[in-house]
N, C-alpha and C. Protein backbone atom coordinates (compact mmCIF):
# COMPACT_ATOMS: atom_id res chain seq x y z
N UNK A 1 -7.81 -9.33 -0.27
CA UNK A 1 -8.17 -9.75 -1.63
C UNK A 1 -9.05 -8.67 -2.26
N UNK A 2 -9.08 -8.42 -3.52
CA UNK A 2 -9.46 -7.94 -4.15
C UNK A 2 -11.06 -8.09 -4.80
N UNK A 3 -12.17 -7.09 -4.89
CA UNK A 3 -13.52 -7.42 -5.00
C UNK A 3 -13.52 -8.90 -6.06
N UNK A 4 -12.85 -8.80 -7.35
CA UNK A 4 -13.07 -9.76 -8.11
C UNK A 4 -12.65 -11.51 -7.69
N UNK A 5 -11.38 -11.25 -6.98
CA UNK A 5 -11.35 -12.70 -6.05
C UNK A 5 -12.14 -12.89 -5.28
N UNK A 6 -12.73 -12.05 -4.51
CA UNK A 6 -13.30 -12.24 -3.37
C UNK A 6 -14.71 -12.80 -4.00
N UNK A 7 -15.57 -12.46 -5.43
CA UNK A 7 -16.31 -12.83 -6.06
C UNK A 7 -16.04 -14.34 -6.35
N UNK A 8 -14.91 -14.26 -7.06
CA UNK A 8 -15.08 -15.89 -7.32
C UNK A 8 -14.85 -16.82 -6.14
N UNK A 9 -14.34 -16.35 -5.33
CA UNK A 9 -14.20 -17.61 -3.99
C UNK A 9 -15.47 -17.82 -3.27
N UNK A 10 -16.34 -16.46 -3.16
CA UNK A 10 -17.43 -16.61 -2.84
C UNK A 10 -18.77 -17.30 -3.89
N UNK A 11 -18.57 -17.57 -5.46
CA UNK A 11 -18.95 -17.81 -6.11
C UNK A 11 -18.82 -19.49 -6.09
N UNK A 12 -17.36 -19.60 -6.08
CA UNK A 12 -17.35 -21.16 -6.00
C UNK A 12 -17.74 -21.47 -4.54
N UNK A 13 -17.50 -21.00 -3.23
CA UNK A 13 -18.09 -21.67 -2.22
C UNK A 13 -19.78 -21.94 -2.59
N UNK A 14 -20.38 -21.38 -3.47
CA UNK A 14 -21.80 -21.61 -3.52
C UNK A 14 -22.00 -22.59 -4.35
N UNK A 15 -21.48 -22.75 -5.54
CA UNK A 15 -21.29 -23.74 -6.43
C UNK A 15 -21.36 -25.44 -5.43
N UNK A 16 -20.34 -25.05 -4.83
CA UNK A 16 -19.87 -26.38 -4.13
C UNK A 16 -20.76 -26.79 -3.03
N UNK A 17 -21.05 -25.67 -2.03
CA UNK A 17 -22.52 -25.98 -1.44
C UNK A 17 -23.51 -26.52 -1.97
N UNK A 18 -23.95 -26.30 -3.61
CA UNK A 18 -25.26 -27.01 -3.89
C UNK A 18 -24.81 -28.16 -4.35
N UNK A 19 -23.24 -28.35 -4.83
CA UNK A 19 -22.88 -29.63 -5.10
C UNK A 19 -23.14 -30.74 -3.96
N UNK A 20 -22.46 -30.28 -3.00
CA UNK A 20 -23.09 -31.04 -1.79
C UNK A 20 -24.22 -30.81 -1.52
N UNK A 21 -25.18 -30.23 -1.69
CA UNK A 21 -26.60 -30.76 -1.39
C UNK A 21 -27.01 -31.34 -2.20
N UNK A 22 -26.62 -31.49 -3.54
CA UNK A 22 -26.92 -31.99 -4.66
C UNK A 22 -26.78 -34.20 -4.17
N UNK A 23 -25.61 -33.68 -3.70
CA UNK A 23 -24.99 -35.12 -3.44
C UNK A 23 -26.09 -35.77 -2.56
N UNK A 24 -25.93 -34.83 -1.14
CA UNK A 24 -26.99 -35.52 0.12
C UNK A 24 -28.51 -36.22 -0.72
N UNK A 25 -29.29 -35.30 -1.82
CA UNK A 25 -30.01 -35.74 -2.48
C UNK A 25 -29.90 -37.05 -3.03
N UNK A 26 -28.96 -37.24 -3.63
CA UNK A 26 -28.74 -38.47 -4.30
C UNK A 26 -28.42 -39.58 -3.36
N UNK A 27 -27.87 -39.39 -1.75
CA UNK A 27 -27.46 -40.16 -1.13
C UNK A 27 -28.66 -40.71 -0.80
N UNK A 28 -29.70 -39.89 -0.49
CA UNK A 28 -30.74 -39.93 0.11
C UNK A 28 -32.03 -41.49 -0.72
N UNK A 29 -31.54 -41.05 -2.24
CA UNK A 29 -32.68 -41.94 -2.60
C UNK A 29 -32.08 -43.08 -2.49
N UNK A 30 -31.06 -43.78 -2.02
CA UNK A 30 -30.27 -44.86 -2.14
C UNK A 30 -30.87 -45.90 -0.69
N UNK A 31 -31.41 -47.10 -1.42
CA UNK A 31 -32.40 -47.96 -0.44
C UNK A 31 -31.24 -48.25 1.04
N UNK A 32 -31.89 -48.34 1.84
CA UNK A 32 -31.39 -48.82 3.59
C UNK A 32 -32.34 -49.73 3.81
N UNK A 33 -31.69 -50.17 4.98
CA UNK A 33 -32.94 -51.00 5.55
C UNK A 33 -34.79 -50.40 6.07
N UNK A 34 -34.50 -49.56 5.66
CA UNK A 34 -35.41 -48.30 6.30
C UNK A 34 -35.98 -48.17 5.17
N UNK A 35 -37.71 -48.22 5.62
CA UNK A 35 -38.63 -47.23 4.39
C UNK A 35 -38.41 -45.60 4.43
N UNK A 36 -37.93 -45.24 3.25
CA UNK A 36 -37.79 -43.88 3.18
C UNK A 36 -38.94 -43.29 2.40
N UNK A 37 -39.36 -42.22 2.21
CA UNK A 37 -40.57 -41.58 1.00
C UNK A 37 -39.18 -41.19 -0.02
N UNK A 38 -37.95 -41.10 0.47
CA UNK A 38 -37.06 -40.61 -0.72
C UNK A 38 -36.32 -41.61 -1.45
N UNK A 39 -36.58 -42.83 -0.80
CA UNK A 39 -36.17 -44.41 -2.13
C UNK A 39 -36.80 -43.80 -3.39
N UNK A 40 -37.93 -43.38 -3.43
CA UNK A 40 -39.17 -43.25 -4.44
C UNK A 40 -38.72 -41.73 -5.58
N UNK A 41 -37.79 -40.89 -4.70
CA UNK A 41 -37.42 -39.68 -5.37
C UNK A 41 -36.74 -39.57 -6.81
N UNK A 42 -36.64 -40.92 -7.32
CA UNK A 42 -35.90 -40.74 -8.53
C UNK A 42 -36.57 -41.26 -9.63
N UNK A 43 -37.80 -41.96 -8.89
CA UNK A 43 -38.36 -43.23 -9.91
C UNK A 43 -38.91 -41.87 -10.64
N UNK A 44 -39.21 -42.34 -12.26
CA UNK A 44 -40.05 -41.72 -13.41
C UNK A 44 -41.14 -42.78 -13.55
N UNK A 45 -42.24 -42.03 -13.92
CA UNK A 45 -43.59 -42.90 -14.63
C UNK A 45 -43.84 -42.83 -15.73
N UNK A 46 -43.89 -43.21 -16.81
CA UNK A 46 -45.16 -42.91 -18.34
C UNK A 46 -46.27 -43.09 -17.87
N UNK A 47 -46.48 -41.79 -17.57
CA UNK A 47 -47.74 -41.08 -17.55
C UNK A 47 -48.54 -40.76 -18.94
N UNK A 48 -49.18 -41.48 -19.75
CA UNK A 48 -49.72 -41.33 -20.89
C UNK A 48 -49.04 -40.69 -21.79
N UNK A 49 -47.67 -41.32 -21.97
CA UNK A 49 -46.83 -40.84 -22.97
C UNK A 49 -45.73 -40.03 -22.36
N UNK A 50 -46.06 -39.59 -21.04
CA UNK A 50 -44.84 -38.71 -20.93
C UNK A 50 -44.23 -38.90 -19.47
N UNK A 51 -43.13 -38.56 -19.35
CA UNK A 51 -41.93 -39.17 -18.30
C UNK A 51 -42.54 -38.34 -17.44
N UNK A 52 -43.17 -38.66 -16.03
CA UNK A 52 -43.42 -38.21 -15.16
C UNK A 52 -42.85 -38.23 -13.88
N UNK A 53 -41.95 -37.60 -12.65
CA UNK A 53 -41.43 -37.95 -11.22
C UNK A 53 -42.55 -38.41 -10.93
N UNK A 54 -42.45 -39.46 -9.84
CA UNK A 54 -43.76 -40.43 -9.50
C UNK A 54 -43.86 -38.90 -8.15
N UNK A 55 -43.52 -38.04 -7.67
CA UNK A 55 -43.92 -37.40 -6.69
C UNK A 55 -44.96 -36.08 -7.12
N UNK A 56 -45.09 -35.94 -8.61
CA UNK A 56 -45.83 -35.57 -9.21
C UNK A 56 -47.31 -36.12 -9.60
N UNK A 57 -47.19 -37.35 -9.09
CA UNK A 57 -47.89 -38.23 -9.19
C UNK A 57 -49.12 -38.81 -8.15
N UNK A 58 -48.02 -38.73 -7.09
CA UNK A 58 -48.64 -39.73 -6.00
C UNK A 58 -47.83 -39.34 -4.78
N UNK A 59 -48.77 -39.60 -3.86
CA UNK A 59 -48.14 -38.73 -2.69
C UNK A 59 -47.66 -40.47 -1.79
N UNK A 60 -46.37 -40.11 -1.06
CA UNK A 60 -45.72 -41.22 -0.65
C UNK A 60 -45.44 -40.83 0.50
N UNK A 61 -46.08 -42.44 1.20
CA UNK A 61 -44.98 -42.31 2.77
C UNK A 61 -44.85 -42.93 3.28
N UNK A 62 -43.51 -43.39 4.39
CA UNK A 62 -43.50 -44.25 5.26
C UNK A 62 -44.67 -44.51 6.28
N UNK A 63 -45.34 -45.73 6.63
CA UNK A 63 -46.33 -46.25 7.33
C UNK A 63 -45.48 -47.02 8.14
N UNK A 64 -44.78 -47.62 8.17
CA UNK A 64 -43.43 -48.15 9.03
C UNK A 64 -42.14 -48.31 8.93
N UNK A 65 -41.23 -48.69 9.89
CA UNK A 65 -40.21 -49.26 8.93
C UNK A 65 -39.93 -49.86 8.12
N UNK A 66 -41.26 -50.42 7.85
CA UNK A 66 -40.55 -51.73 6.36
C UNK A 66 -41.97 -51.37 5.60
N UNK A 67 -42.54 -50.13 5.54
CA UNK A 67 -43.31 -50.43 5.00
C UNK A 67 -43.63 -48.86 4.03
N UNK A 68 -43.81 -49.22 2.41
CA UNK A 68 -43.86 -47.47 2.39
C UNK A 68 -45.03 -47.28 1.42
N UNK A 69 -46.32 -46.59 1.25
CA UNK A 69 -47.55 -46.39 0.72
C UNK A 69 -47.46 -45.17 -0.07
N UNK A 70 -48.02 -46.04 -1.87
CA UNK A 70 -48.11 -44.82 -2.57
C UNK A 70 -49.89 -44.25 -2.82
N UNK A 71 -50.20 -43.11 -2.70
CA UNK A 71 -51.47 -42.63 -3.26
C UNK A 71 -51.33 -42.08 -4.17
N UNK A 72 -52.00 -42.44 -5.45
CA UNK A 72 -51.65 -41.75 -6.64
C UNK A 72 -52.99 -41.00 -6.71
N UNK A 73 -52.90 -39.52 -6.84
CA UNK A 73 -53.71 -38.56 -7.27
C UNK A 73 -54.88 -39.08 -7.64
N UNK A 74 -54.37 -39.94 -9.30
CA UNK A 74 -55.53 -40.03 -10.31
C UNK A 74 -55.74 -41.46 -10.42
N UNK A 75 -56.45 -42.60 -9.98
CA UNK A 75 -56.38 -43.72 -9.60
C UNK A 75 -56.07 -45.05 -10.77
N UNK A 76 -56.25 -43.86 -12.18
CA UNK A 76 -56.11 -44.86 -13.15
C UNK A 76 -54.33 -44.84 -13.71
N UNK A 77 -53.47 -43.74 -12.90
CA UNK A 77 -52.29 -44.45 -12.94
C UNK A 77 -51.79 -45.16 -12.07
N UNK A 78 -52.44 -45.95 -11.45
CA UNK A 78 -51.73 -47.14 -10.30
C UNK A 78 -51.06 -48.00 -11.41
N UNK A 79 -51.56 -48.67 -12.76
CA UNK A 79 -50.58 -49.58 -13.37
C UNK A 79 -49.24 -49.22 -13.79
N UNK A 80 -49.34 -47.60 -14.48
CA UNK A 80 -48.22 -47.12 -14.90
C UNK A 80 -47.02 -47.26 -13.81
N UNK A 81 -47.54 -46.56 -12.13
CA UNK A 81 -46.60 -46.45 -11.27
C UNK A 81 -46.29 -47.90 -10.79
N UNK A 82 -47.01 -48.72 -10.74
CA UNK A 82 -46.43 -50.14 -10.55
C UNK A 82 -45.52 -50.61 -11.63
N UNK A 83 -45.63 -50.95 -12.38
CA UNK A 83 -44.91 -51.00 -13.47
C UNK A 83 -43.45 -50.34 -13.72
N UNK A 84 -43.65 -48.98 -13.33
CA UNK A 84 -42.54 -47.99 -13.23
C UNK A 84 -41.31 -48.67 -11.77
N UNK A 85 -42.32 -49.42 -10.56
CA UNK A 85 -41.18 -49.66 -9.64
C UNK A 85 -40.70 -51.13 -9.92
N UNK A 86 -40.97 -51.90 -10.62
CA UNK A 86 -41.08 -53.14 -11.42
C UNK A 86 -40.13 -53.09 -12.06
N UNK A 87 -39.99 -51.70 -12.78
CA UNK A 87 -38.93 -51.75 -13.80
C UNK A 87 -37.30 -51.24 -13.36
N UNK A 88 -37.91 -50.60 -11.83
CA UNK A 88 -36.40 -49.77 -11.49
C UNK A 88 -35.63 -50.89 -10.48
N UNK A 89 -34.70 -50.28 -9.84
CA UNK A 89 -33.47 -50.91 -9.89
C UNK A 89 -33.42 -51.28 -8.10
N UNK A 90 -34.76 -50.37 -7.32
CA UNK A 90 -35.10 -50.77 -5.88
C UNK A 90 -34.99 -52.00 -5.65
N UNK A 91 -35.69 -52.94 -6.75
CA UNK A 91 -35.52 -54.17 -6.21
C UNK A 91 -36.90 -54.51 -4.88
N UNK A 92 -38.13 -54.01 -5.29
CA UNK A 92 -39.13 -53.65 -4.75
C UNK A 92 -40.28 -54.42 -5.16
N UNK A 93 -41.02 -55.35 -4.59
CA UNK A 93 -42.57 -55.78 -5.34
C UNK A 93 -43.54 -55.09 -4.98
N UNK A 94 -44.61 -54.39 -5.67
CA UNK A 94 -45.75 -53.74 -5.14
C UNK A 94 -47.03 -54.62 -5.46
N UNK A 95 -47.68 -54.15 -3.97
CA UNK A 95 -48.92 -54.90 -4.14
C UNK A 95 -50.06 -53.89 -3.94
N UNK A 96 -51.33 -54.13 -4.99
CA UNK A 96 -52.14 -52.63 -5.03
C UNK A 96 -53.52 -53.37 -4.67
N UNK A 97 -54.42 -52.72 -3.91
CA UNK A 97 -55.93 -53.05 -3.57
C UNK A 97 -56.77 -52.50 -4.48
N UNK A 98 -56.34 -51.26 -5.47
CA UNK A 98 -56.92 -50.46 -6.80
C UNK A 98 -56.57 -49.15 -6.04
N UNK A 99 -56.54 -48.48 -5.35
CA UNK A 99 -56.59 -47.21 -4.84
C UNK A 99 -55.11 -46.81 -4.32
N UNK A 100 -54.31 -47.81 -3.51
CA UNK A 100 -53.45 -47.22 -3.04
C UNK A 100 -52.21 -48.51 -2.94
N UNK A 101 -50.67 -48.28 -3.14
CA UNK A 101 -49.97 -49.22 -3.41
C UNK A 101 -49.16 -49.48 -2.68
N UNK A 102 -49.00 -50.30 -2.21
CA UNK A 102 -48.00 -51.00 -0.80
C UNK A 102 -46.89 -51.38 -1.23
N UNK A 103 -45.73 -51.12 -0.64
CA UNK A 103 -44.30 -51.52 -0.99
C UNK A 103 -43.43 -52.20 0.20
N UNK A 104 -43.27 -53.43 0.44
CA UNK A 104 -42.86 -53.90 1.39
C UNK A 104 -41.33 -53.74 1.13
N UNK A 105 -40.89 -53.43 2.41
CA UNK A 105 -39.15 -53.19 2.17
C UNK A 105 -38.66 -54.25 2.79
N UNK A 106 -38.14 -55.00 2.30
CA UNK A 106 -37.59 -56.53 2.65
C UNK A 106 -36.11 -56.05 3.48
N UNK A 107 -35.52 -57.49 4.09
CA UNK A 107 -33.86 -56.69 4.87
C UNK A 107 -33.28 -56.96 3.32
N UNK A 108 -32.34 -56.22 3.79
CA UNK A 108 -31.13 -56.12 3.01
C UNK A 108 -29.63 -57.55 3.26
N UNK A 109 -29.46 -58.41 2.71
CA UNK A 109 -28.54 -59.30 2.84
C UNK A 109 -27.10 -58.39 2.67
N UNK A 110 -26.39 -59.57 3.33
CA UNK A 110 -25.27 -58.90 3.55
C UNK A 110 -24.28 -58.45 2.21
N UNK A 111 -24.59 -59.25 0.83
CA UNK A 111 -24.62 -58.97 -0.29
C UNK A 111 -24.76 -57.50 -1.05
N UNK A 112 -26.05 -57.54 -0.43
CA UNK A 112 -26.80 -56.31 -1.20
C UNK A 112 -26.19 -55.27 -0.25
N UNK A 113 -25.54 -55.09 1.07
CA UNK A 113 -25.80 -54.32 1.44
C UNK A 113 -23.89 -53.53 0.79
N UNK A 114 -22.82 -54.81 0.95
CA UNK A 114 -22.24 -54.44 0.17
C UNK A 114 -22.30 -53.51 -0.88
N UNK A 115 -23.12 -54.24 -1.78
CA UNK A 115 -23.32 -53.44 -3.13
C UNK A 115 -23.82 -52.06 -3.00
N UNK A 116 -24.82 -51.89 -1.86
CA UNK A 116 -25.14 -50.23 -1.53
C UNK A 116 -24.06 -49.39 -1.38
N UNK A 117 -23.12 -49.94 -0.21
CA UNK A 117 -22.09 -49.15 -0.44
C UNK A 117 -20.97 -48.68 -1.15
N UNK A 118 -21.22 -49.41 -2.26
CA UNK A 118 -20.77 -49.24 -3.49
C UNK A 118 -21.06 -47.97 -4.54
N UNK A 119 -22.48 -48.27 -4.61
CA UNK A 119 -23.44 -47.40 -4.87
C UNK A 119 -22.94 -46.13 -4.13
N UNK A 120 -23.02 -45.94 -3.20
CA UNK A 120 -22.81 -44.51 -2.33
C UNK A 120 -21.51 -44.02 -2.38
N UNK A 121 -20.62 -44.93 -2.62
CA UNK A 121 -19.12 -44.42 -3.04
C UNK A 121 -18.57 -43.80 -4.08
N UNK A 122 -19.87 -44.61 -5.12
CA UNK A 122 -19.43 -43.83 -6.35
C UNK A 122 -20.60 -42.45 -6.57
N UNK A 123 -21.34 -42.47 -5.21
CA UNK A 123 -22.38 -41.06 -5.72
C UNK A 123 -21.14 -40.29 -4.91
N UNK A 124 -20.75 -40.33 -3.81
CA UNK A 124 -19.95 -39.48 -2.97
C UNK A 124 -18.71 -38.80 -4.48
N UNK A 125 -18.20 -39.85 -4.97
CA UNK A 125 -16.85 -40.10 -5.50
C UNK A 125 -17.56 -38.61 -6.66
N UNK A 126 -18.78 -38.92 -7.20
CA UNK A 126 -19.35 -37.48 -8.16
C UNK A 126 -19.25 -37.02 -7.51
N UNK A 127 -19.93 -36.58 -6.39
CA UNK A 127 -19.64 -35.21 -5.96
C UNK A 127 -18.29 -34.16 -5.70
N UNK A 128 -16.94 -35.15 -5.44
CA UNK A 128 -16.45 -34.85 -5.24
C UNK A 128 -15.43 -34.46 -6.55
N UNK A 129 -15.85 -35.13 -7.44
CA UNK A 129 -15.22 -34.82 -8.75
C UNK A 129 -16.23 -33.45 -9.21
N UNK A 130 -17.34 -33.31 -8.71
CA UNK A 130 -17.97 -32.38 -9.33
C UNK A 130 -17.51 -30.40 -8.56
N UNK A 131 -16.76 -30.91 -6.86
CA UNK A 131 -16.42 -29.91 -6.54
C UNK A 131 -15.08 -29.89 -7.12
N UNK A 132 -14.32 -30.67 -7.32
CA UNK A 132 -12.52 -30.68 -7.85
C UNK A 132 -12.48 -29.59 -9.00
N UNK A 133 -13.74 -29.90 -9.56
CA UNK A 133 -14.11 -29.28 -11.06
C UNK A 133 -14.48 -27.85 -11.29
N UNK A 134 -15.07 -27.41 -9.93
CA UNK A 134 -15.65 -25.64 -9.43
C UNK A 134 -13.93 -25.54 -9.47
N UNK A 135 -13.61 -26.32 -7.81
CA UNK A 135 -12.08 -25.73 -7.90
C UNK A 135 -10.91 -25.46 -9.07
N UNK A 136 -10.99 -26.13 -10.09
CA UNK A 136 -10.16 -25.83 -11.14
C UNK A 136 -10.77 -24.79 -12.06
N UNK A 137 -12.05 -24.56 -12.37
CA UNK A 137 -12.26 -23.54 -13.06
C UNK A 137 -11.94 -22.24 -12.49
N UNK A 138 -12.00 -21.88 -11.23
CA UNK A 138 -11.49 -20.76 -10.15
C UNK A 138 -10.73 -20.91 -10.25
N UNK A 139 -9.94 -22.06 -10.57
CA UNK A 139 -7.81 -21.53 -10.51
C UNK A 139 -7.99 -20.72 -11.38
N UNK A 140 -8.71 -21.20 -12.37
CA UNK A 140 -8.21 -21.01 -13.91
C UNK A 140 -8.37 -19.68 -14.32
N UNK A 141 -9.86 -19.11 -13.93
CA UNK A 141 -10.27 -17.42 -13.71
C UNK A 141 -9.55 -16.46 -12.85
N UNK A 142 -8.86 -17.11 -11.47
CA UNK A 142 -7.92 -16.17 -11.11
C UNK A 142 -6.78 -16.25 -11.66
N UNK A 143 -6.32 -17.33 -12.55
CA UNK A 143 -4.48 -17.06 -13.01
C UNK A 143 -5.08 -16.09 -14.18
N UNK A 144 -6.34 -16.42 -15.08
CA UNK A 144 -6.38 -15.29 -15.94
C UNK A 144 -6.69 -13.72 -15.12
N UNK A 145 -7.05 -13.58 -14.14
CA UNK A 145 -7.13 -12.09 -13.39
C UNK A 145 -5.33 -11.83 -13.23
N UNK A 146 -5.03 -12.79 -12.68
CA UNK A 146 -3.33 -12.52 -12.78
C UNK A 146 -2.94 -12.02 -13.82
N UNK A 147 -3.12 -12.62 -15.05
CA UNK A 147 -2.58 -12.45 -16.31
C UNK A 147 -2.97 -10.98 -17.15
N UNK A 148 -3.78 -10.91 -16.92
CA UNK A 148 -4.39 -9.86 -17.31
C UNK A 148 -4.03 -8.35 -16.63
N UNK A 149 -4.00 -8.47 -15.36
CA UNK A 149 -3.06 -7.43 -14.51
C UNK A 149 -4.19 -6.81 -13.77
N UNK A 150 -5.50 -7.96 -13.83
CA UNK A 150 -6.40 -7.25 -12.34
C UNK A 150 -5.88 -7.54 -10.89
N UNK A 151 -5.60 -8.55 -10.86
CA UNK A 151 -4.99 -8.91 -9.52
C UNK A 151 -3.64 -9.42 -9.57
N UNK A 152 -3.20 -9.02 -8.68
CA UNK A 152 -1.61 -9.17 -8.32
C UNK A 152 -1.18 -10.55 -7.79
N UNK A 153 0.10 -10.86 -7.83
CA UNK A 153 0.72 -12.68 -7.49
C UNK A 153 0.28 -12.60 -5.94
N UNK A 154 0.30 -11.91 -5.33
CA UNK A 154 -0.08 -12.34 -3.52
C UNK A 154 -1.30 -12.38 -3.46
N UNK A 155 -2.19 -11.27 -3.80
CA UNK A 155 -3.54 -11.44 -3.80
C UNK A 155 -3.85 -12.88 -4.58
N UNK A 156 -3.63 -13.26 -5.66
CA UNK A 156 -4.37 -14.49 -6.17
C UNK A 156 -3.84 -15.24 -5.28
N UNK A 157 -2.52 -15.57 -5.25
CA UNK A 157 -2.06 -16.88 -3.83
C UNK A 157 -3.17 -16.95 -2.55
N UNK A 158 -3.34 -15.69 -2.17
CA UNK A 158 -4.33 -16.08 -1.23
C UNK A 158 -5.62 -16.29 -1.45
N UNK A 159 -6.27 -15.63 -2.73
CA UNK A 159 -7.66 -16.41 -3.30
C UNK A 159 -6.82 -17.75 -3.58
N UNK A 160 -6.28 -18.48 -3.96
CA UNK A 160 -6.17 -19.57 -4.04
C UNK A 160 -6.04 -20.61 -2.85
N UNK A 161 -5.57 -20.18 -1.56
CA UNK A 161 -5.46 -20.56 -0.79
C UNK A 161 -6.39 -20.72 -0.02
N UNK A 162 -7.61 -19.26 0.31
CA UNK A 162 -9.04 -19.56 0.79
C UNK A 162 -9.94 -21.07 -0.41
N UNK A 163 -9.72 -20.73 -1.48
CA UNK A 163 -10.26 -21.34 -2.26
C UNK A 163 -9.97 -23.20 -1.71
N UNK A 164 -8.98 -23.01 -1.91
CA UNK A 164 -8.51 -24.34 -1.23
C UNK A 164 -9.22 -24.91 0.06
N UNK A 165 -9.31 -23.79 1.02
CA UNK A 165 -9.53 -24.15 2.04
C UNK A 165 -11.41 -24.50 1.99
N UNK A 166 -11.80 -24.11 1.26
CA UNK A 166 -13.18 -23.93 1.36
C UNK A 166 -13.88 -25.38 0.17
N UNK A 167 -12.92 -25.75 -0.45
CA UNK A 167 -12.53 -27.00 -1.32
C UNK A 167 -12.59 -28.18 0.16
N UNK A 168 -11.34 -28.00 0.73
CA UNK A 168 -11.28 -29.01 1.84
C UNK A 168 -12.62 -29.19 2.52
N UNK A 169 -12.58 -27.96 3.04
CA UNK A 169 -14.89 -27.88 3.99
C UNK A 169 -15.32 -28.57 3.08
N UNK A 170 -15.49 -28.16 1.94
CA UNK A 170 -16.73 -28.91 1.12
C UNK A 170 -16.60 -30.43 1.10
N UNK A 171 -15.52 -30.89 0.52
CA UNK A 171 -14.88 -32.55 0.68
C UNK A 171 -15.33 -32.99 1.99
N UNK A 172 -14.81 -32.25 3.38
CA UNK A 172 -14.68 -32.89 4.04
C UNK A 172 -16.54 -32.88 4.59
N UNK A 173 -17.69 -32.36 4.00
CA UNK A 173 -18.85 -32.50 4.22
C UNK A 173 -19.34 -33.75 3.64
N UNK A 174 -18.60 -33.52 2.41
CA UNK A 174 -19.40 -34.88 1.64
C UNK A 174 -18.47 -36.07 2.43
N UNK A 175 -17.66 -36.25 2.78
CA UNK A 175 -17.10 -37.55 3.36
C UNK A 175 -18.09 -37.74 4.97
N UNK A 176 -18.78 -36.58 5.42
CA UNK A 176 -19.20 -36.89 6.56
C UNK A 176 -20.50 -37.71 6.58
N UNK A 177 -21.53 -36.82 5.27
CA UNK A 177 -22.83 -37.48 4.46
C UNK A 177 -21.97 -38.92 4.23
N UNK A 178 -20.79 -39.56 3.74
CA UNK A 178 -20.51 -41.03 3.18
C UNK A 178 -20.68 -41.96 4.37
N UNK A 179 -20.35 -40.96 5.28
CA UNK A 179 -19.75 -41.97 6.06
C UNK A 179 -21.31 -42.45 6.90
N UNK A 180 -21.90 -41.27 7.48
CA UNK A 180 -23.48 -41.44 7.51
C UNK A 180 -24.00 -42.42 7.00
N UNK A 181 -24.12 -42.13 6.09
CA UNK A 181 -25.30 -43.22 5.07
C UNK A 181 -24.62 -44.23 5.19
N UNK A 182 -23.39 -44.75 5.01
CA UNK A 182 -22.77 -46.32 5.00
C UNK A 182 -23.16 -46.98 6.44
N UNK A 183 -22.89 -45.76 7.68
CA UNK A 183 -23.13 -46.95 8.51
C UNK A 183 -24.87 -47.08 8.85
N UNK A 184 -25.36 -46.20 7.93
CA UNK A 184 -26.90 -46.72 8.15
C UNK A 184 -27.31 -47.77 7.25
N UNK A 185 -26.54 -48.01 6.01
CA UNK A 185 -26.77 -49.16 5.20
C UNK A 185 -26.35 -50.25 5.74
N UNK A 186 -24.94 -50.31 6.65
CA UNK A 186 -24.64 -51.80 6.97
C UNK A 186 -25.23 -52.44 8.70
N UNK A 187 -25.54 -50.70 9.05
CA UNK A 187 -26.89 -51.21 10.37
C UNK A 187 -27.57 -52.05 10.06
N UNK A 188 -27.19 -53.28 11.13
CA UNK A 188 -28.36 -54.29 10.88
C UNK A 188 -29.43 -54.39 11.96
């Protein structure tokens, strides 16, 4: 292959790598039966007017399995960050002494746990629409290298073909992260 294929195949393999880490991220904040510090990775605060990551905020961590403790920096946003997990979608009650905020992680019914994996199917299902999407813009830049008369019909067939193959790796990473996380959500 030619330097300029060899650019974009190596260009989209990177693309698609952070897509999948992008994904693992998102898999990650998705509640289990397990206290994670990364349930907490998505929540925002109003912080005196302005949208704050609560990890900007307040330092978080598991104290047990069912149990996960926030310290907020500055002690007079404990209402904001309560409030903030009140309002999100964890499905979480916090209880605060003034200084530091307790989050009990209840089990998960067999209901809910359904619905997680729901949740994780359709974060997997982005990611994988988000690598389909590297892969078609790389068709699309090597048929124009074709067209144009930088690279020749065999050379692009085979950037297309690594391309492919490095499409499959990537898919077949994020199906391994799905499959992970599901059977840690329906672990009882």
């Amino acid at each position: 292959m030619s330097e300029l294929t060899d650019e974009l195949v190596v260009d989209a393999k990177d693309r698609m790598s952070k897509s999948v880490e992008s994904t693992r991220g998102e898999l990650a904040t998705v509640r289990t039966g397990r206290a994670s510090p990364h349930l907490l990775d998505r929540l925002i605060v109003d912080y005196y007017g302005a949208e704050t990551p609560l990890k900007q905020l307040a330092q978080v961590a598991a104290t047990d399995a069912r149990m996960l403790t926030v310290t907020p920096y500055d002690k007079s946003s404990i209402s904001a960050i309560e409030k903030s997990v009140m309002d999100s979608d964890l499905g979480l009650t916090p209880s605060s002494d003034g200084s530091v905020i307790r989050l009990s992680i209840p089990e998960l019914t067999e209901e809910r746990r359904k619905e997680m994996v729901r949740v994780v199917h359709g974060v997997a299902e982005d990611g994988r629409v988000a690598i389909r999407n590297i892969r078609r813009d790389v068709m699309g830049d090597l048929r124009e290298l074709k067209k144009e008369g930088d690279a020749g019909s065999d050379e692009e067939h085979r950037a297309e073909s690594e391309l492919q193959r490095v499409t499959d790796e990537a898919i077949a990473k994020l199906d391994s992260l799905l499959k992970g996380k599901e059977e840690e959500i329906l672990e009882v």
